[in-house]
N, C-alpha and C. Protein backbone atom coordinates (compact mmCIF):
# COMPACT_ATOMS: atom_id res chain seq x y z
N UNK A 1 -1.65 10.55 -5.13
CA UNK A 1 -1.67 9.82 -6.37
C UNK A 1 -3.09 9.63 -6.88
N UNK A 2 -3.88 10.50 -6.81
CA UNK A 2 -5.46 10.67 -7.02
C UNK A 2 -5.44 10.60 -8.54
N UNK A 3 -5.94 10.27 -9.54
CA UNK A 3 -6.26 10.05 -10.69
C UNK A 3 -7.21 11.30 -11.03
N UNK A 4 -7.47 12.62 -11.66
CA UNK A 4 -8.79 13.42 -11.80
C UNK A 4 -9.96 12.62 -12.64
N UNK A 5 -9.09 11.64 -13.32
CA UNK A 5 -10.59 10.88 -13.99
C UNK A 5 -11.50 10.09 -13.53
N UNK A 6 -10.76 9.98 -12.04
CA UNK A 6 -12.03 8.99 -11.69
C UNK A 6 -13.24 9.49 -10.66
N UNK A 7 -14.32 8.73 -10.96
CA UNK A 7 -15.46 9.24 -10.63
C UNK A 7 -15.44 9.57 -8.65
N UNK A 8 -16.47 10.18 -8.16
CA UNK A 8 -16.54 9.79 -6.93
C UNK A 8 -16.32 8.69 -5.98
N UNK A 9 -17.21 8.34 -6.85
CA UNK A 9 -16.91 6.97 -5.69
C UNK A 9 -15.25 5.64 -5.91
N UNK A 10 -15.07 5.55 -6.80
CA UNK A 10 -13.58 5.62 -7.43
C UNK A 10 -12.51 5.87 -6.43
N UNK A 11 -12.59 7.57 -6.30
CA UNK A 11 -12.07 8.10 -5.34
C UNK A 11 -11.95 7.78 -3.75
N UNK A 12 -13.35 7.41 -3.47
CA UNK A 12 -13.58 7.38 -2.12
C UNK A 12 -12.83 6.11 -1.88
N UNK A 13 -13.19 5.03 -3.09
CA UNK A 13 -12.70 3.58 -2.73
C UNK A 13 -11.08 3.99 -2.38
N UNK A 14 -10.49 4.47 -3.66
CA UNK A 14 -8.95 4.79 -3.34
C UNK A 14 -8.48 4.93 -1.89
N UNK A 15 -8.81 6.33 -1.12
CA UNK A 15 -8.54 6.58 -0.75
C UNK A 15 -8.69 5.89 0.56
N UNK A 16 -9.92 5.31 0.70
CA UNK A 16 -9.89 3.85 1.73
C UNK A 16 -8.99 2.50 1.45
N UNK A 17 -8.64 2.69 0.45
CA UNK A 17 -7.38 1.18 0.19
C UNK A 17 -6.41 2.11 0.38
N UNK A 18 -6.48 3.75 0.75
CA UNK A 18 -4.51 3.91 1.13
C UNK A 18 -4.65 4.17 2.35
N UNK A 19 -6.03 4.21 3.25
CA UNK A 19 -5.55 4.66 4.75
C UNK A 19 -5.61 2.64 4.72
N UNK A 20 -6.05 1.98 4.95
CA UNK A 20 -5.92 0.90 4.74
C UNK A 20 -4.64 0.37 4.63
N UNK A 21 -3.67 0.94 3.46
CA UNK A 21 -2.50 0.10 3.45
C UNK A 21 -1.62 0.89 4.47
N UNK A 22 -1.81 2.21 4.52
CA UNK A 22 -1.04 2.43 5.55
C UNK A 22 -1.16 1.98 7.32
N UNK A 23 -2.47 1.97 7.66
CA UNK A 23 -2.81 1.25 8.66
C UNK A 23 -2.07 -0.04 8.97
N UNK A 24 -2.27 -0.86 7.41
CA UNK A 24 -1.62 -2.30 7.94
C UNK A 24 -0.53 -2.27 8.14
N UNK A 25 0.63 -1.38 7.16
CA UNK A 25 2.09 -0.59 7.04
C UNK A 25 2.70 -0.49 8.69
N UNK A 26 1.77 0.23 9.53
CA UNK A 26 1.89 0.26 11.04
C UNK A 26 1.47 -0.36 11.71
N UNK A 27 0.64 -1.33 11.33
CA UNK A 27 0.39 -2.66 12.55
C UNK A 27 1.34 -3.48 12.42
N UNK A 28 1.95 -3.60 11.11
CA UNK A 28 3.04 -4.59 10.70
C UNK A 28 3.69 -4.68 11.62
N UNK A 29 4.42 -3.13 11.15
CA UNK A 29 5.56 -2.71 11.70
C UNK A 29 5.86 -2.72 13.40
N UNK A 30 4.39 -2.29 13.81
CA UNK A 30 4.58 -2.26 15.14
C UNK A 30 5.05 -3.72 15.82
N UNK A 31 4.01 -4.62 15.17
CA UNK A 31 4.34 -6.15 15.69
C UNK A 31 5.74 -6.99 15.64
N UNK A 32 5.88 -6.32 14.19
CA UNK A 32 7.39 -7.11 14.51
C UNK A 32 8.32 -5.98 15.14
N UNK A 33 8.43 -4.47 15.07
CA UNK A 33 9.59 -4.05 15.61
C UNK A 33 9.47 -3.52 16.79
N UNK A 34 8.61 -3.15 17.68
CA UNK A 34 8.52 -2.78 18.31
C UNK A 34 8.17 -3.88 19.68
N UNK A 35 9.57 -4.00 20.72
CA UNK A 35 9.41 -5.01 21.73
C UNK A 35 9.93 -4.16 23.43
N UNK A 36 10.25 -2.73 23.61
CA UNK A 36 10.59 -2.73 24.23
C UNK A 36 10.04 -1.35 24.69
N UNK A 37 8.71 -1.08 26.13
CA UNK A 37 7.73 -0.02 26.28
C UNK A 37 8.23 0.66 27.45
N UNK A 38 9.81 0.13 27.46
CA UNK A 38 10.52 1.10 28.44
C UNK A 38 11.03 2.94 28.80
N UNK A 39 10.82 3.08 27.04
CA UNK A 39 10.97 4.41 26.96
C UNK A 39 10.20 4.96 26.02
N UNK A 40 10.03 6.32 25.96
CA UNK A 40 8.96 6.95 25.59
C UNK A 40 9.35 7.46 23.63
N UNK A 41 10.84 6.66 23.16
CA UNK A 41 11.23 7.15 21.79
C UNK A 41 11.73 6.00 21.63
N UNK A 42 11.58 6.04 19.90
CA UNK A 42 12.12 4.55 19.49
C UNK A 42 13.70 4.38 19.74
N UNK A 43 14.49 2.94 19.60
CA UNK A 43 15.53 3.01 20.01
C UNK A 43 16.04 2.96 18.00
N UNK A 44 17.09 3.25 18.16
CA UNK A 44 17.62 2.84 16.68
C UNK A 44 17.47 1.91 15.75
N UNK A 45 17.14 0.89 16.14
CA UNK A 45 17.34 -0.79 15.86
C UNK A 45 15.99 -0.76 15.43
N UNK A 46 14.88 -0.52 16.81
CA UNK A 46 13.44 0.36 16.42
C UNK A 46 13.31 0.95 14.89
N UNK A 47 13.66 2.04 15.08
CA UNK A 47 13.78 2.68 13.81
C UNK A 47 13.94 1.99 12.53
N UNK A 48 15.38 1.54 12.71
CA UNK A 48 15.33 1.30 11.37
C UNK A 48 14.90 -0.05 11.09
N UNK A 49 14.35 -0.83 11.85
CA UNK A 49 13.39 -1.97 11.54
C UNK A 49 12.16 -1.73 10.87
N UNK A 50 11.58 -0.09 11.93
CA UNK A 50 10.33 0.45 11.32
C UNK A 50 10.21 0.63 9.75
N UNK A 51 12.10 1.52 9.57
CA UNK A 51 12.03 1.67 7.88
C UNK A 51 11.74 0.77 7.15
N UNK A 52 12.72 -0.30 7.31
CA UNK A 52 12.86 -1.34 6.59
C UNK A 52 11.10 -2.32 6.13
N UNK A 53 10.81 -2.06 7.35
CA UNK A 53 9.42 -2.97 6.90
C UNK A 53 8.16 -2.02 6.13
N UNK A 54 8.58 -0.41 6.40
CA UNK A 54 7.42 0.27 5.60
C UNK A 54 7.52 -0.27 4.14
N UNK A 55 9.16 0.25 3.60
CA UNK A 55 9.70 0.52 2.86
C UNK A 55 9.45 -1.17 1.98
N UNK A 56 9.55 -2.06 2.56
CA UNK A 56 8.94 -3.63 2.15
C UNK A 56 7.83 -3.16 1.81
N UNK A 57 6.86 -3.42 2.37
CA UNK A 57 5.38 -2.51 2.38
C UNK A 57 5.19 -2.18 1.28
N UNK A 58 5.11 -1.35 1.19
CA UNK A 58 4.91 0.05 0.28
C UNK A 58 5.38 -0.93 -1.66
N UNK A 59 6.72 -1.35 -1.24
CA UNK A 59 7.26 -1.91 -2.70
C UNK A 59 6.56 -2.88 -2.83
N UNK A 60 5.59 -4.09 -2.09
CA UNK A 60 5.08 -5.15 -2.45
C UNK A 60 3.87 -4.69 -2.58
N UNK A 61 3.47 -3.05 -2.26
CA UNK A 61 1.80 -2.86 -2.61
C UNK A 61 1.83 -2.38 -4.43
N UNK A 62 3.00 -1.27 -4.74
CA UNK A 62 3.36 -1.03 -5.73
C UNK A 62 3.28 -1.66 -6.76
N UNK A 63 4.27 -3.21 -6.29
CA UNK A 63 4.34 -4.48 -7.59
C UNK A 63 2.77 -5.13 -7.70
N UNK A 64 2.15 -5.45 -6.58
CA UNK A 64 0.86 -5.72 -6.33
C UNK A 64 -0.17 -4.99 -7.31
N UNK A 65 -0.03 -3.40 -6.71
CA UNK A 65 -0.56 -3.03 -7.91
C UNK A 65 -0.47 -3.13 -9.65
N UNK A 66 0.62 -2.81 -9.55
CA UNK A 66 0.67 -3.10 -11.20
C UNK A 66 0.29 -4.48 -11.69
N UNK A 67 0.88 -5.33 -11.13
CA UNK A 67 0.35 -6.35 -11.73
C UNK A 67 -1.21 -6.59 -11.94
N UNK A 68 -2.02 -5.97 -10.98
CA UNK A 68 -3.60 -5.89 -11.27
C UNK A 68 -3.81 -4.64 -12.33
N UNK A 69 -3.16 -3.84 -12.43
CA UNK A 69 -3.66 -3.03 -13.77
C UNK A 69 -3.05 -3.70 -15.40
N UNK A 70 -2.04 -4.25 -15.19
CA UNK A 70 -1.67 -5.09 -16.56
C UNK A 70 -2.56 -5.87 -16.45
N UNK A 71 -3.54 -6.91 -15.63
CA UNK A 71 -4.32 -7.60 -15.79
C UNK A 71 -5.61 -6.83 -15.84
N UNK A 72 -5.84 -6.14 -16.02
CA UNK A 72 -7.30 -5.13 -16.14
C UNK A 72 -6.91 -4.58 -17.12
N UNK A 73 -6.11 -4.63 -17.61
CA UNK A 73 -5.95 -4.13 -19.11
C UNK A 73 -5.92 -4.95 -20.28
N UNK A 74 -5.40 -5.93 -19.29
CA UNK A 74 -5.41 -7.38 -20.58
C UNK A 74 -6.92 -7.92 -20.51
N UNK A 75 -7.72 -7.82 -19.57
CA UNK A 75 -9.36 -8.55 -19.65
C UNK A 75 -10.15 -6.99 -20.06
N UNK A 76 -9.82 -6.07 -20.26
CA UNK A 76 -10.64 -4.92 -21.26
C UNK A 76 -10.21 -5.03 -22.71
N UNK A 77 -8.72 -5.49 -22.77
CA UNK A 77 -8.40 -5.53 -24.56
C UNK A 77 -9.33 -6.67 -25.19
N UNK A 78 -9.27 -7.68 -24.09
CA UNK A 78 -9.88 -9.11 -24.77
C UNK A 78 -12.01 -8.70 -24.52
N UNK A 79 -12.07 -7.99 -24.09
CA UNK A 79 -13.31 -7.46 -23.94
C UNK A 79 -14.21 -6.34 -24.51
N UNK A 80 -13.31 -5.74 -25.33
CA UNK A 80 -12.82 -4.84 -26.29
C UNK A 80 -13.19 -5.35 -28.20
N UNK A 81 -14.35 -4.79 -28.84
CA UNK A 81 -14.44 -5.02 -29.97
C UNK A 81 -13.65 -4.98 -30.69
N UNK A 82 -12.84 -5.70 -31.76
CA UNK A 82 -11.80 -5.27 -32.30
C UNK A 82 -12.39 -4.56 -33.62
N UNK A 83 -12.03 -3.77 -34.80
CA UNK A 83 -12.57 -2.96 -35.87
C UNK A 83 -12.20 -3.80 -36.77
C-alpha cells in the first residue's frame, strides 16, 4: 500500500509503522492466544483465536487510520488560502 508520491523518507517512515503494526499484531496475538507449549503446531482454538485477533488488529489500525487522514485534511483545508 506504498503511495509513489511520497518522498523517501515518507516511505521509510511507512514502512516502519507496518513492520511495527504487524509486530504488535503478533505479540498481541501471541499473549492472549497462545497458552499451551506442548506441541510443536497450533491447536484449532489457537488458530482461530490467532485470526480473530489479527483480523481485530488490522480493522482498528484501518479505522485509526482514516480517521487521522480526515483530520489532516481538515487542518490543511483550514490552513489552506482560500481565493
Amino acid at each position: 500500500m506504498f503511495n509513489p508520491n511520497l518522498t523517501q523518507r515518507h516511505l521509510e517512515i511507512q514502512a516502519k509503522e507496518n513492520i511495527d503494526m504487524y509486530n504488535e499484531i503478533v505479540e498481541t496475538a501471541f499473549k492472549k492466544c497462545i497458552r499451551h507449549f506442548d506441541s510443536n503446531e497450533l491447536s484449532e482454538v489457537e488458530q482461530d483465536c490467532i485470526t480473530k485477533a489479527a483480523q481485530k488488529m488490522i480493522e482498528t489500525m484501518q479505522k485509526t487510520s482514516m480517521v487521522f487522514a480526515e483530520n489532516k485534511n481538515i487542518v490543511f483545508q483550514q490552513n489552506t488560502p482560500s481565493k
